[in-house]
PDB file of N, CA and C in Angstrom:
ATOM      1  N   UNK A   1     -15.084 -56.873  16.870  1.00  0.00           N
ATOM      2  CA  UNK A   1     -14.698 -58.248  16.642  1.00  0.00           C
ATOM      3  C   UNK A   1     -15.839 -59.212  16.967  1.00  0.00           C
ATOM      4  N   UNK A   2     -16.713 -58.805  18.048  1.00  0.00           N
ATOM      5  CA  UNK A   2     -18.025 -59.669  18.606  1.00  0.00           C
ATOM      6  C   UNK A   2     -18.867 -59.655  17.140  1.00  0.00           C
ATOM      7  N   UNK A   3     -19.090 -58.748  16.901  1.00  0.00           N
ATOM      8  CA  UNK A   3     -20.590 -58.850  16.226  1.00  0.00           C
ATOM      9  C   UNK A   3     -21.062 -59.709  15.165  1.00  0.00           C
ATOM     10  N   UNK A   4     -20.086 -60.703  14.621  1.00  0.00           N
ATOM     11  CA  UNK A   4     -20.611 -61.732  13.640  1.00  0.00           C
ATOM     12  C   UNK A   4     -21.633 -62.711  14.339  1.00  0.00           C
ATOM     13  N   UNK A   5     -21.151 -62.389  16.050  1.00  0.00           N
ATOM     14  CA  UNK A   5     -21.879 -63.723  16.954  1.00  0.00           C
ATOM     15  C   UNK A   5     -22.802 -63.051  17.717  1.00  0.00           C
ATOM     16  N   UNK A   6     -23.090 -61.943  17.370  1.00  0.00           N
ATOM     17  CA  UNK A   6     -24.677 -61.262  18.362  1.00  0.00           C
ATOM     18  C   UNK A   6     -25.594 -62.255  18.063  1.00  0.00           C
ATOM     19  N   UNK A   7     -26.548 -62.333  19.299  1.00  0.00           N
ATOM     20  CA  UNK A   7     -27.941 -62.956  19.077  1.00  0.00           C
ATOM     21  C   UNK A   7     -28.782 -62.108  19.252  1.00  0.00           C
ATOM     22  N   UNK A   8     -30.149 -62.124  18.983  1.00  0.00           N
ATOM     23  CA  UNK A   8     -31.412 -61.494  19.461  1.00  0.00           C
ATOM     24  C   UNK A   8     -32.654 -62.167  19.530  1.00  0.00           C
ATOM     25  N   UNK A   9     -32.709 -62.457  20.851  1.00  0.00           N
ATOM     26  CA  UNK A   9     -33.908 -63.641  21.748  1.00  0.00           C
ATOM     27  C   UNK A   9     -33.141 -64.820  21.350  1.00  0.00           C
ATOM     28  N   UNK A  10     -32.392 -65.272  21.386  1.00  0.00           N
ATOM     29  CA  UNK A  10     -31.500 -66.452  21.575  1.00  0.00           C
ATOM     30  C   UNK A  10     -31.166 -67.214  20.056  1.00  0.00           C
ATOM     31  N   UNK A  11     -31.433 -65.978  19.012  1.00  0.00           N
ATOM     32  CA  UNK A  11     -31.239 -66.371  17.539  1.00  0.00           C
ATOM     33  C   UNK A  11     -30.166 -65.661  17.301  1.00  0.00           C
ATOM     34  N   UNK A  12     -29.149 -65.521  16.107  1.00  0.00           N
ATOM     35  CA  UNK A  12     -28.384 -65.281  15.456  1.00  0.00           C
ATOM     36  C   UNK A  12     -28.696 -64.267  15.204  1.00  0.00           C
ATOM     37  N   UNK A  13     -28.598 -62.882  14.919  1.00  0.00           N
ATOM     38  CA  UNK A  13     -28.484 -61.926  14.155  1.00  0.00           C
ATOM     39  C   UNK A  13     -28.088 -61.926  12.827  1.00  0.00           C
ATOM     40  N   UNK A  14     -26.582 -62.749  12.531  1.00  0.00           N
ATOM     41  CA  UNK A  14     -26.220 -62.753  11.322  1.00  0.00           C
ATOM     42  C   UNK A  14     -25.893 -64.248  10.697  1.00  0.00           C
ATOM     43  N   UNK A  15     -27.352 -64.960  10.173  1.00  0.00           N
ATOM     44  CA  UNK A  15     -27.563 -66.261  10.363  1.00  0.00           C
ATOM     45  C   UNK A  15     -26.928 -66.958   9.314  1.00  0.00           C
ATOM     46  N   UNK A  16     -26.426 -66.132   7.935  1.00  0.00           N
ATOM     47  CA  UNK A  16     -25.917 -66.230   6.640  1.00  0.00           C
ATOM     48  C   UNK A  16     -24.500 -65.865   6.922  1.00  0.00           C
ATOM     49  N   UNK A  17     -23.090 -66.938   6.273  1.00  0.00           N
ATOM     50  CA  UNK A  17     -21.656 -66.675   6.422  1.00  0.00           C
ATOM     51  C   UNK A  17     -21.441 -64.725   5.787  1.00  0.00           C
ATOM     52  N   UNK A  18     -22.503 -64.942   5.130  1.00  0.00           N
ATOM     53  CA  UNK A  18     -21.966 -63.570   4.509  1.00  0.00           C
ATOM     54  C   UNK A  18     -22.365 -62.679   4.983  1.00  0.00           C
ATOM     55  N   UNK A  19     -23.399 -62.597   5.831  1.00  0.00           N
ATOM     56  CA  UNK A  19     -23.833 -61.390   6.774  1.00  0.00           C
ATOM     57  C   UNK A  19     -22.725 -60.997   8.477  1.00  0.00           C
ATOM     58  N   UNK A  20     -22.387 -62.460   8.254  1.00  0.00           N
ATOM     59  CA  UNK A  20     -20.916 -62.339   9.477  1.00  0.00           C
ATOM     60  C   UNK A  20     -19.908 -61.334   8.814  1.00  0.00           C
ATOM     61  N   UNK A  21     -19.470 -61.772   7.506  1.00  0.00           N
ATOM     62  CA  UNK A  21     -18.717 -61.107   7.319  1.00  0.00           C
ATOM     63  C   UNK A  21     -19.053 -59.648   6.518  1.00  0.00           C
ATOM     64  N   UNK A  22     -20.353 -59.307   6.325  1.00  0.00           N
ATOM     65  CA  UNK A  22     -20.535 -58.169   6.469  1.00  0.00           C
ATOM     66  C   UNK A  22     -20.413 -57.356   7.726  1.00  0.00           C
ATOM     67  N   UNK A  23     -21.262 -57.647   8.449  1.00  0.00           N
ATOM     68  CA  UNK A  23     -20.924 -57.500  10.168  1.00  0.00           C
ATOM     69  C   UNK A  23     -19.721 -57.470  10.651  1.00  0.00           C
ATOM     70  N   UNK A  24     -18.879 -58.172  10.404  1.00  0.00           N
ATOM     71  CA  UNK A  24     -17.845 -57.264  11.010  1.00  0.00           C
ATOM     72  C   UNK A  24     -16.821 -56.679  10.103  1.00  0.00           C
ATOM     73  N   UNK A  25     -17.007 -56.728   8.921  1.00  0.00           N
ATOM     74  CA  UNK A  25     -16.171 -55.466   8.170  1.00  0.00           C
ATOM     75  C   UNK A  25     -16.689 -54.164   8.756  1.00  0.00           C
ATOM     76  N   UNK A  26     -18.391 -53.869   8.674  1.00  0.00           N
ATOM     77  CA  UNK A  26     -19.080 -53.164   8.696  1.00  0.00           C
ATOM     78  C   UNK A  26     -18.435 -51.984   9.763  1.00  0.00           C
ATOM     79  N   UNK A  27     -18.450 -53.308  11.045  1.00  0.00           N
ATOM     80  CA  UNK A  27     -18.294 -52.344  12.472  1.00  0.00           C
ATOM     81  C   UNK A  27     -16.618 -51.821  12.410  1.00  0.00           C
ATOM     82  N   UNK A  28     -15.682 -52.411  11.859  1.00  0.00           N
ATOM     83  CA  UNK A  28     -14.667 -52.350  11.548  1.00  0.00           C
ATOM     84  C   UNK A  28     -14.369 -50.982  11.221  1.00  0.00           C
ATOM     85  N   UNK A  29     -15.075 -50.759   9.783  1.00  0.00           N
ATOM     86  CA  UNK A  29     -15.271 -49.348   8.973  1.00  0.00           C
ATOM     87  C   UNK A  29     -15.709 -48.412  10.139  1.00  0.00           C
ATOM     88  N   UNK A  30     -16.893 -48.906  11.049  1.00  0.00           N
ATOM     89  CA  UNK A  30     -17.589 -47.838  11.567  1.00  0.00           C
ATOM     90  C   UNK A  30     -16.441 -47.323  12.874  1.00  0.00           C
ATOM     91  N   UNK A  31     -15.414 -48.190  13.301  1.00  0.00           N
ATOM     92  CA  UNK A  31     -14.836 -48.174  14.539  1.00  0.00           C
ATOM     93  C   UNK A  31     -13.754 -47.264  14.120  1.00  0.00           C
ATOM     94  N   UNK A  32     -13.291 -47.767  13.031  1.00  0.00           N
ATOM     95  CA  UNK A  32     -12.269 -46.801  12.163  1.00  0.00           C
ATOM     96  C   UNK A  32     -11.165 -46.456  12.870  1.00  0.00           C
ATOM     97  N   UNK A  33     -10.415 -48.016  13.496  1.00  0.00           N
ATOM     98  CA  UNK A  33      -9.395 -47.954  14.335  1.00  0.00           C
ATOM     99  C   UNK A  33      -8.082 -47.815  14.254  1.00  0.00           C
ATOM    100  N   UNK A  34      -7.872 -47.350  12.848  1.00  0.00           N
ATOM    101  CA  UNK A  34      -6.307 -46.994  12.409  1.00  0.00           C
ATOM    102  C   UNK A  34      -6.854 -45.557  11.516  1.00  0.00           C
ATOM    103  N   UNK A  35      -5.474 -44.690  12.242  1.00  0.00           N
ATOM    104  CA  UNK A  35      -5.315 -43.432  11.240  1.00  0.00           C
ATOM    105  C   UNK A  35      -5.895 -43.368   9.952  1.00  0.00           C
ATOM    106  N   UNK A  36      -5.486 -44.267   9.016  1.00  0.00           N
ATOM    107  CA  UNK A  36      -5.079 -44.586   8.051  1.00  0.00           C
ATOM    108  C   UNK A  36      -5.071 -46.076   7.651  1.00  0.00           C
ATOM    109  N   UNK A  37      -5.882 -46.419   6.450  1.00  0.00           N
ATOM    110  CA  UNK A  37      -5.722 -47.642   5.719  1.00  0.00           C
ATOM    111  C   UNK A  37      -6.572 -48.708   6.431  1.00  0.00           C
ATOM    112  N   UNK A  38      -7.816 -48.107   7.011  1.00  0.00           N
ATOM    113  CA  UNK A  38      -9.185 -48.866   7.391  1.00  0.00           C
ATOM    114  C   UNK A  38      -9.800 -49.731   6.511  1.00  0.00           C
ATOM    115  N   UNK A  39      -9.914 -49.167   5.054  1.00  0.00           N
ATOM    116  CA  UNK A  39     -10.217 -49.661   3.854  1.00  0.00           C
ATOM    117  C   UNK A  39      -9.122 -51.162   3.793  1.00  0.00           C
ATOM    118  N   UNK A  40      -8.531 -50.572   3.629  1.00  0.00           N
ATOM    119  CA  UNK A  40      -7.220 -51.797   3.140  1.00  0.00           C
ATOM    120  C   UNK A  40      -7.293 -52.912   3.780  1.00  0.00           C
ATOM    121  N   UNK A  41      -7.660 -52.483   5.401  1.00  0.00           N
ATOM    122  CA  UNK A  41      -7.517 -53.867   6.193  1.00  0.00           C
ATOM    123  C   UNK A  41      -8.770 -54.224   6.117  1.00  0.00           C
ATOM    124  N   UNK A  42      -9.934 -53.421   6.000  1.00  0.00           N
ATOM    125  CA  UNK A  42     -11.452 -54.372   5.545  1.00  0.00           C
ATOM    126  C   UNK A  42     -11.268 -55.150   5.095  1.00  0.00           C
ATOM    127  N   UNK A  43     -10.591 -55.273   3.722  1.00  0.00           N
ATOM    128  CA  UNK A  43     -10.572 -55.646   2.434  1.00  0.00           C
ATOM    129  C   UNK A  43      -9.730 -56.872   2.862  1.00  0.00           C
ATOM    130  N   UNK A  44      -8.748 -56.966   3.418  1.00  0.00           N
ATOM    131  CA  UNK A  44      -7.597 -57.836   3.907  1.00  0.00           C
ATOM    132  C   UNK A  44      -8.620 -59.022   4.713  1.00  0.00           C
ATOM    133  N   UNK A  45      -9.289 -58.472   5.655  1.00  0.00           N
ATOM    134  CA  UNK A  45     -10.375 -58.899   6.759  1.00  0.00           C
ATOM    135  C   UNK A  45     -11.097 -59.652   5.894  1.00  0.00           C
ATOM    136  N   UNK A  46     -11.785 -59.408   4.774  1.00  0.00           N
ATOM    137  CA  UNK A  46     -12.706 -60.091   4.229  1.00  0.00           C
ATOM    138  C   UNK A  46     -12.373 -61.327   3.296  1.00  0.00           C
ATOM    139  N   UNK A  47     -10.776 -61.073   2.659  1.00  0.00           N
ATOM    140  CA  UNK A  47     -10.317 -61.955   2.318  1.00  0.00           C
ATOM    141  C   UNK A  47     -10.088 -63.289   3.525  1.00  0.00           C
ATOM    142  N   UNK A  48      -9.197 -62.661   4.143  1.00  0.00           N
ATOM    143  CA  UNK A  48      -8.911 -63.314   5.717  1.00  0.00           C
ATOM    144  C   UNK A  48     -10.033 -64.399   6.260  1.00  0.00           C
ATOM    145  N   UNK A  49     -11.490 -63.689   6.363  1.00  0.00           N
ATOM    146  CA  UNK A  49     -12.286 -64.614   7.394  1.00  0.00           C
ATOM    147  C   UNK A  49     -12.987 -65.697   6.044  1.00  0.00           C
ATOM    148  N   UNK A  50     -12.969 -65.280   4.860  1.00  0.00           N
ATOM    149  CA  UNK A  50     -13.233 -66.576   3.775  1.00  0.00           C
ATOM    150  C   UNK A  50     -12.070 -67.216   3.683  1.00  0.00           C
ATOM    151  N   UNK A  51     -11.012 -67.557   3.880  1.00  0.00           N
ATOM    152  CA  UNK A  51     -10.241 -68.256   3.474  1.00  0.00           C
ATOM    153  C   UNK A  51      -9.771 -69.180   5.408  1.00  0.00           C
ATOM    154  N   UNK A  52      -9.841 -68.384   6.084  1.00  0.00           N
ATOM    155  CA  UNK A  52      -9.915 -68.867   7.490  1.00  0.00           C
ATOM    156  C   UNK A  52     -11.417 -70.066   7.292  1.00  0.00           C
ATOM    157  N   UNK A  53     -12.431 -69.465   6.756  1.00  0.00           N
ATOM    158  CA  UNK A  53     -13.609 -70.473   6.969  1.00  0.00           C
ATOM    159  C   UNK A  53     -13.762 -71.504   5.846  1.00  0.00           C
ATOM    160  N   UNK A  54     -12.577 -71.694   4.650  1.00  0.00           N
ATOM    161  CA  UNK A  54     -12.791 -72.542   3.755  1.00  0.00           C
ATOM    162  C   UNK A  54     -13.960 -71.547   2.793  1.00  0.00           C
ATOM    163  N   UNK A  55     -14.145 -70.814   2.057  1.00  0.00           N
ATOM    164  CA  UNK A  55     -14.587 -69.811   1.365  1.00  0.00           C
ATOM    165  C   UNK A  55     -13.936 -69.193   0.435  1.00  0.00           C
ATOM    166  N   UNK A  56     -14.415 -68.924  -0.556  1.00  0.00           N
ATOM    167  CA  UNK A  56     -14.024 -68.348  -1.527  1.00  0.00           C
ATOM    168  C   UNK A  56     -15.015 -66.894  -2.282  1.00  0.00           C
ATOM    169  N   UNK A  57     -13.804 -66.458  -2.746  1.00  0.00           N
ATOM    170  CA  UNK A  57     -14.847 -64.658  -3.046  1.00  0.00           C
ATOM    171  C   UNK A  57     -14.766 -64.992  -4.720  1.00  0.00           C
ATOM    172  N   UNK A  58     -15.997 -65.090  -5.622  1.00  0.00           N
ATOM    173  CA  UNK A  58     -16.705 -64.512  -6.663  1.00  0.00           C
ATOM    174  C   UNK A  58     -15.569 -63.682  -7.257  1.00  0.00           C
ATOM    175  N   UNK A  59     -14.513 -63.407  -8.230  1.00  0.00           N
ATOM    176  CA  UNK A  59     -13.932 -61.491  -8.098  1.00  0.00           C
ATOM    177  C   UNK A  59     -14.565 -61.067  -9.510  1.00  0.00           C
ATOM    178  N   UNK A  60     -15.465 -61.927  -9.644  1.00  0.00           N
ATOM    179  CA  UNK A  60     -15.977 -61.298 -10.907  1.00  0.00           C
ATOM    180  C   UNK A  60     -17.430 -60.335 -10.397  1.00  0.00           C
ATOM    181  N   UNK A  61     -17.989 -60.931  -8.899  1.00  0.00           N
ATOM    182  CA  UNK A  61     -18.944 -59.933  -8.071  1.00  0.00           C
ATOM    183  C   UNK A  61     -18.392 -58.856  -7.523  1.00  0.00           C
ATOM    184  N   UNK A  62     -16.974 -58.925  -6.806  1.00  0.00           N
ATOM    185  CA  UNK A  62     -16.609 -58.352  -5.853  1.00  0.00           C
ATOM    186  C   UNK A  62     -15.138 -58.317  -6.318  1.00  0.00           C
ATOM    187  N   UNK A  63     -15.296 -57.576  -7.729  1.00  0.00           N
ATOM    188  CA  UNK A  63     -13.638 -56.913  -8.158  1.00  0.00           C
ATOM    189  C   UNK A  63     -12.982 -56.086  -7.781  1.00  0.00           C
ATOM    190  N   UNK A  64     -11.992 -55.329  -8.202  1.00  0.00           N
ATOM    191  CA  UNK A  64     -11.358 -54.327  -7.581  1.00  0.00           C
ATOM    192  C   UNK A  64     -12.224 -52.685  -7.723  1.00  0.00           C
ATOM    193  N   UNK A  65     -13.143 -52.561  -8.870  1.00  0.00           N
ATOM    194  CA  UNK A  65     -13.621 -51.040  -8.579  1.00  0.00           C
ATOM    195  C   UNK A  65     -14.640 -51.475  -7.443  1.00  0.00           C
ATOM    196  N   UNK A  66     -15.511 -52.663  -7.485  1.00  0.00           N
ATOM    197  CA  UNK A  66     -16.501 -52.530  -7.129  1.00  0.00           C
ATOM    198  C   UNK A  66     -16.241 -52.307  -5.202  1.00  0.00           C
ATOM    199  N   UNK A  67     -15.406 -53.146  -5.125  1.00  0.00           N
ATOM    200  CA  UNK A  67     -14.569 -53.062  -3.448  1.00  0.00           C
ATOM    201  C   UNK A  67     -13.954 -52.153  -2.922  1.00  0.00           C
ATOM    202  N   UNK A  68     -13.557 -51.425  -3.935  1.00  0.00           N
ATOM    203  CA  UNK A  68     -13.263 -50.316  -3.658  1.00  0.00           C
ATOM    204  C   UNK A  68     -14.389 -48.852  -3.261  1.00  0.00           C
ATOM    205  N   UNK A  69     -15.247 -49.149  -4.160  1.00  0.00           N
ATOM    206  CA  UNK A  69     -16.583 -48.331  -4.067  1.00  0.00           C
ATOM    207  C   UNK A  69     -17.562 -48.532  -3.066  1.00  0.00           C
ATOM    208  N   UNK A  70     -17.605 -49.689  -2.605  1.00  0.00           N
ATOM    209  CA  UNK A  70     -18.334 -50.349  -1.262  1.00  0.00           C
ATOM    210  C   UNK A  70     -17.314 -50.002   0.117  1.00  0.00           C
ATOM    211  N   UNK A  71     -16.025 -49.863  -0.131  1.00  0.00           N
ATOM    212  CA  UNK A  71     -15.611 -49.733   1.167  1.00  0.00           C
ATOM    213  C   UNK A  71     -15.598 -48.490   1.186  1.00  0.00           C
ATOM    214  N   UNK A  72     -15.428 -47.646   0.279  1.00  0.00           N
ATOM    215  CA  UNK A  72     -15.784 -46.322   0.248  1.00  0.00           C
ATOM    216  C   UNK A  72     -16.826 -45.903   0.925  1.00  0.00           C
ATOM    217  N   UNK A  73     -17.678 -46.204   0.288  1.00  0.00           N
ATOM    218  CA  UNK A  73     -19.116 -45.705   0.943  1.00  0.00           C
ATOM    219  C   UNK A  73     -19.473 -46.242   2.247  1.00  0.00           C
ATOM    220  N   UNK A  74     -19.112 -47.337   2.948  1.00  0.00           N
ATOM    221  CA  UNK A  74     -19.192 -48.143   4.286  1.00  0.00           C
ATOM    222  C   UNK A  74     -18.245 -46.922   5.327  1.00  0.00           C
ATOM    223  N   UNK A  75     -16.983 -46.398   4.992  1.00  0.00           N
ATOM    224  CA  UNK A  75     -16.564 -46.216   5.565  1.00  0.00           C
ATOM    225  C   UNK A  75     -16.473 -44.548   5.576  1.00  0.00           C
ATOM    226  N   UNK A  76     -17.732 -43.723   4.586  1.00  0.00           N
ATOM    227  CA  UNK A  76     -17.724 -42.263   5.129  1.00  0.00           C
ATOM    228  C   UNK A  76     -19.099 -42.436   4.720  1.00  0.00           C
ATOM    229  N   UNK A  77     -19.921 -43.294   5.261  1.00  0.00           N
ATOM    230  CA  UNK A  77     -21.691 -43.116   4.910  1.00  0.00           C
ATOM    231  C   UNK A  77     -21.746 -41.397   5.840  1.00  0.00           C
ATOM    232  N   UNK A  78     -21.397 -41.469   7.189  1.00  0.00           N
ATOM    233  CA  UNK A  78     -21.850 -40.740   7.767  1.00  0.00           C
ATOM    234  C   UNK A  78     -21.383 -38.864   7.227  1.00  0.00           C
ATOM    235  N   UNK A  79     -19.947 -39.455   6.610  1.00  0.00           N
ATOM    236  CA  UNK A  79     -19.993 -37.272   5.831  1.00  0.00           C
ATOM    237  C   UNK A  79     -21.083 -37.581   4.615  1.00  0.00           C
ATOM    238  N   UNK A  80     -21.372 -38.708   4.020  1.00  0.00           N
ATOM    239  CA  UNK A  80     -22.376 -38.619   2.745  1.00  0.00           C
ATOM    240  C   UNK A  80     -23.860 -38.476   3.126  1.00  0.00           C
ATOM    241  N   UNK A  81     -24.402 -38.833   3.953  1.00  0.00           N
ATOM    242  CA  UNK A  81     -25.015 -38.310   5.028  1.00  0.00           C
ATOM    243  C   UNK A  81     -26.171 -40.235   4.513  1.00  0.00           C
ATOM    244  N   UNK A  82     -26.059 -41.160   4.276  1.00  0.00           N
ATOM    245  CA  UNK A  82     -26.355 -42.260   3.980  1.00  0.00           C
ATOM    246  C   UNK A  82     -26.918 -42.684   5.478  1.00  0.00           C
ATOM    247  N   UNK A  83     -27.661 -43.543   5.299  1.00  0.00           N
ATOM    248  CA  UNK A  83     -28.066 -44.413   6.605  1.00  0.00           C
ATOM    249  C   UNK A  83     -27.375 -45.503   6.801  1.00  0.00           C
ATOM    250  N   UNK A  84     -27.138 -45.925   8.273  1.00  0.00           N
ATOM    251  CA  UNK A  84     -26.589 -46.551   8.461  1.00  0.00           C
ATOM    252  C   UNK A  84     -26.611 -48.503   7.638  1.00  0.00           C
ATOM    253  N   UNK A  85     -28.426 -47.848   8.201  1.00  0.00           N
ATOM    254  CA  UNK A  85     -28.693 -49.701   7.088  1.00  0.00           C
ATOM    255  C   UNK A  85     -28.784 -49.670   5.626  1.00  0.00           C
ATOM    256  N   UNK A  86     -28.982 -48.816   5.253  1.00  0.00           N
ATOM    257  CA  UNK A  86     -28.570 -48.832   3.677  1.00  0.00           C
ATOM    258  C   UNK A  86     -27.281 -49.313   3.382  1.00  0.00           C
ATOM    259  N   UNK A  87     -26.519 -48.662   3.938  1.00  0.00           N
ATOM    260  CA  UNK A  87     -25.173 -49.068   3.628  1.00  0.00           C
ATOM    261  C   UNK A  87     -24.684 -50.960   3.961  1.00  0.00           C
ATOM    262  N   UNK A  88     -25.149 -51.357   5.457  1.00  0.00           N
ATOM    263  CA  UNK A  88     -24.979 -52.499   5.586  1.00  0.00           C
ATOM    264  C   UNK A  88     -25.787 -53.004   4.432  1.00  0.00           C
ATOM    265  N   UNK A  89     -26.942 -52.679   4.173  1.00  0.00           N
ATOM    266  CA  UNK A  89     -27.631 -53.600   3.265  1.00  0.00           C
ATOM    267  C   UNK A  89     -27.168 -53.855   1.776  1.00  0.00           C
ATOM    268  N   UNK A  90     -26.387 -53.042   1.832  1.00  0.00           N
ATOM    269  CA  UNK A  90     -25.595 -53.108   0.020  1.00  0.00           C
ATOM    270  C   UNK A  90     -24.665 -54.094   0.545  1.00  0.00           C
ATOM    271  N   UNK A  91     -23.219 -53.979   1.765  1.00  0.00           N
ATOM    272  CA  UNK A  91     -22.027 -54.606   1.304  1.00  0.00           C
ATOM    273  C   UNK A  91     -23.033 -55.926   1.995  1.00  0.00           C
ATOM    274  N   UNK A  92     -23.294 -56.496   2.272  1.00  0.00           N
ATOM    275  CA  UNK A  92     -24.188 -57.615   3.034  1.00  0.00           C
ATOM    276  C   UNK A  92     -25.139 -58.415   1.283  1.00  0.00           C
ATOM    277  N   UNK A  93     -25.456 -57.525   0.932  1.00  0.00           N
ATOM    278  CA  UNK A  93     -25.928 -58.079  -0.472  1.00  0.00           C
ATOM    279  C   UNK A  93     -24.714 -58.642  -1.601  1.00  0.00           C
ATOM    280  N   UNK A  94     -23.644 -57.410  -1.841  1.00  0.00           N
ATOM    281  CA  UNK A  94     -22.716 -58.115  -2.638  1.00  0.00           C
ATOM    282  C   UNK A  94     -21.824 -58.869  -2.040  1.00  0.00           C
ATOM    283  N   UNK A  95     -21.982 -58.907  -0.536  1.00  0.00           N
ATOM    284  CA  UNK A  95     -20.935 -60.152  -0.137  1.00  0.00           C
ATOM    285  C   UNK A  95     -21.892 -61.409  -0.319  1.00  0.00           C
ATOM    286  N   UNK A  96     -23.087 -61.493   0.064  1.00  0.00           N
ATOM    287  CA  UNK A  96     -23.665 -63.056  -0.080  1.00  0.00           C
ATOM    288  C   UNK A  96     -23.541 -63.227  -1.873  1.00  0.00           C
ATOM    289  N   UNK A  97     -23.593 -62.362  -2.929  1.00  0.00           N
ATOM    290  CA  UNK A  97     -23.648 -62.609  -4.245  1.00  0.00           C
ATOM    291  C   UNK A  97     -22.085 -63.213  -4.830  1.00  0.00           C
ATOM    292  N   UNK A  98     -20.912 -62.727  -3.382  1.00  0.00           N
ATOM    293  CA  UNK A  98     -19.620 -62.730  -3.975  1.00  0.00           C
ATOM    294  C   UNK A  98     -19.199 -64.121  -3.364  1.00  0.00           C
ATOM    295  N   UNK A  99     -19.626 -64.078  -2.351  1.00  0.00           N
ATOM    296  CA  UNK A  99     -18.675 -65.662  -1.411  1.00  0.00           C
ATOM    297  C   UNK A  99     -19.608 -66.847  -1.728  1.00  0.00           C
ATOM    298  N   UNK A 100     -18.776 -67.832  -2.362  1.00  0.00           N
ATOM    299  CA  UNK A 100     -18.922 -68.817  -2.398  1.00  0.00           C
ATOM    300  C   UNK A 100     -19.481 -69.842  -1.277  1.00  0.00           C
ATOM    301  N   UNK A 101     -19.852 -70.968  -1.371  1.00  0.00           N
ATOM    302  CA  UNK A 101     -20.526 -72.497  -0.765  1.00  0.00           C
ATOM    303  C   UNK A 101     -19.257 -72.864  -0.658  1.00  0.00           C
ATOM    304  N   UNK A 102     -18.672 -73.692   0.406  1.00  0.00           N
ATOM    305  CA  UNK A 102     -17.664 -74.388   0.467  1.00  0.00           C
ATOM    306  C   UNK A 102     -17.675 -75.814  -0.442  1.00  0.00           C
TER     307      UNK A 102
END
């Protein structure tokens, strides 16, 4: 839940709205705190913190295969054997391409 607000040397880590909310879908996926339906609540989560912050999602960037295929891969990088920042660096790319400027 912290990590949209990490700093490093007294800067932001995730200085772009959309790298917050990459960041914590991300750790979300990685924490993988329900049995079942981690994906679903990402997805819920990401709707959730744009519409909590006055934001809006693109769904012509960030439609239903493509969200589906990103939370996919976010959330078994490690059996696909993917790196960890590769993976942030994709959903972190199509979320700044998908969420809107208030």
């Amino acid at each position: 839940m912290q990590r949209p607000q990490v700093t490093t040397l007294g800067r932001e880590a995730y200085p772009q709205f959309a790298d917050k909310v990459a960041a914590f879908v991300f750790a979300l996926l990685q924490a993988r705190p329900f049995q079942g339906g981690n994906r679903r609540v990402a997805l819920a989560s990401i709707v959730a913190f744009c519409e909590v912050n006055n934001r809006s999602i693109d769904s012509r960037v960030l439609d239903e295969k493509t969200a589906e295929n990103l939370l996919k891969r976010a959330s078994a990088y490690r059996e696909l054997g993917i790196p960890p920042e590769n993976v942030f660096s994709d959903l972190r790319e199509v979320l700044r391409r998908a969420i809107g400027h208030p």
